[in-house]
Protein backbone atom coordinates (compact mmCIF):
# COMPACT_ATOMS: atom_id res chain seq x y z
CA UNK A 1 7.84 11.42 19.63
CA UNK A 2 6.01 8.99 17.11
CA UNK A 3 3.65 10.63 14.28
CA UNK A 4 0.00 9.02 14.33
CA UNK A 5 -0.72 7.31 11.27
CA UNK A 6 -3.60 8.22 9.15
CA UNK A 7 -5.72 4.88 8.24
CA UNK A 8 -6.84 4.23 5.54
CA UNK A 9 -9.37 1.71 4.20
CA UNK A 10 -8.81 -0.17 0.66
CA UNK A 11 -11.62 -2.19 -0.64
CA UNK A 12 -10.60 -4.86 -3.17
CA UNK A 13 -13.10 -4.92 -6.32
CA UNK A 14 -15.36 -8.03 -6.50
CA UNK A 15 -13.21 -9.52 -9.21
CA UNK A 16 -10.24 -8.62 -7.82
CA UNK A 17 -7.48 -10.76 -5.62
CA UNK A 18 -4.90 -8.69 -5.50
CA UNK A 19 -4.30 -4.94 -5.94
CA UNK A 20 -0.27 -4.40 -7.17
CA UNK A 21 1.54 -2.62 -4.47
CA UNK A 22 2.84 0.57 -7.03
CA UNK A 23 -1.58 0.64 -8.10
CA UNK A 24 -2.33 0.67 -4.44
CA UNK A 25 -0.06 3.70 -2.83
CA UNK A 26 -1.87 5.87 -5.96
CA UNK A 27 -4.79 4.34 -5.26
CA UNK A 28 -5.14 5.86 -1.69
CA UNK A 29 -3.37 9.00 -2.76
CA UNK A 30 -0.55 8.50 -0.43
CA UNK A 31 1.88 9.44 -3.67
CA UNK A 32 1.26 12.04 -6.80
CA UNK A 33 2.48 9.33 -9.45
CA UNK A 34 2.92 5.90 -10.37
CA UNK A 35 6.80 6.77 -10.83
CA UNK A 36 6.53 8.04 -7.12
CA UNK A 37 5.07 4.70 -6.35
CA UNK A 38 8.06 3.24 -7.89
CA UNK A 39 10.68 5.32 -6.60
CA UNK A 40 9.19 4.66 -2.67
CA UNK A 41 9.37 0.96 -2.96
CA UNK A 42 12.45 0.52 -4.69
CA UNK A 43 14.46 2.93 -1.93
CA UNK A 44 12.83 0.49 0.52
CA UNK A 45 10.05 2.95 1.77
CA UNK A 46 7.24 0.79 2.21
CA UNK A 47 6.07 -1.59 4.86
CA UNK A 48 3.90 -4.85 4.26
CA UNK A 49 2.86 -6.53 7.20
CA UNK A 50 5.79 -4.68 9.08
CA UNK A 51 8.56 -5.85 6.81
CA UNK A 52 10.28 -4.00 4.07
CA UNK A 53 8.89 -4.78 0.64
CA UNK A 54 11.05 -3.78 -2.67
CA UNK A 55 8.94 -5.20 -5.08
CA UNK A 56 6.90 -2.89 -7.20
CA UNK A 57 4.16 -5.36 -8.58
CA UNK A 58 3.95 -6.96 -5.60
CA UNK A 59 0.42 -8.64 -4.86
CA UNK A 60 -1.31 -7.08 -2.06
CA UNK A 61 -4.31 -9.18 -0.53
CA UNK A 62 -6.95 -8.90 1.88
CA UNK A 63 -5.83 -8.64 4.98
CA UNK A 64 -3.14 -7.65 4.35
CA UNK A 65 -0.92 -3.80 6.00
CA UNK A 66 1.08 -1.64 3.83
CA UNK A 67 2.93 1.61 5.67
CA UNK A 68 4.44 4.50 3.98
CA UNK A 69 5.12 7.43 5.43
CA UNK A 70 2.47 8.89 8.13
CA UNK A 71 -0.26 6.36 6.45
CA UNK A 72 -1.27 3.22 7.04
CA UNK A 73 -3.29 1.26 4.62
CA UNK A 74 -5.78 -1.65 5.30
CA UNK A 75 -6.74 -3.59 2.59
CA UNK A 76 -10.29 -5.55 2.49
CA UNK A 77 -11.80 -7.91 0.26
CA UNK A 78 -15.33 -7.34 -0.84
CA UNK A 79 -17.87 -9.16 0.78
């Protein structure tokens, strides 16, 4: 049977684009360290959009779905 995911919410900062994938999962507490953060993405943990994404820095926008684990995280741009 499939887990619910918990939602989550991420607001991007006025100035910001782009939120780095690694600052984002310990952003929304999903992991206890930036070398978690790391470690998830690298083994291939993490979902954008629905598609596996290995890079660590990558540049999340708004818009934009990351998955890990039981979460799901939506990110928003500030309005």
């Amino acid at each position: 049977m499939a887990q619910k995911l918990k939602r989550i919410s991420f607001t991007l900062r006025e100035d910001e684009n782009f939120i780095p994938l690694i600052a984002l999962l310990k952003a929304c507490d999903v992991v206890y360290s930036g070398s978690e953060a790391q470690e998830v993405v690298s083994a291939g943990m993490v979902l954008r959009n629905g598609e596996v994404e290995t890079r660590k820095r990558a540049k999340i926008t708004a818009g934009e779905t990351i998955v890990f684990e039981n979460y799901e995280i939506f990110v928003e741009g500030c309005d």
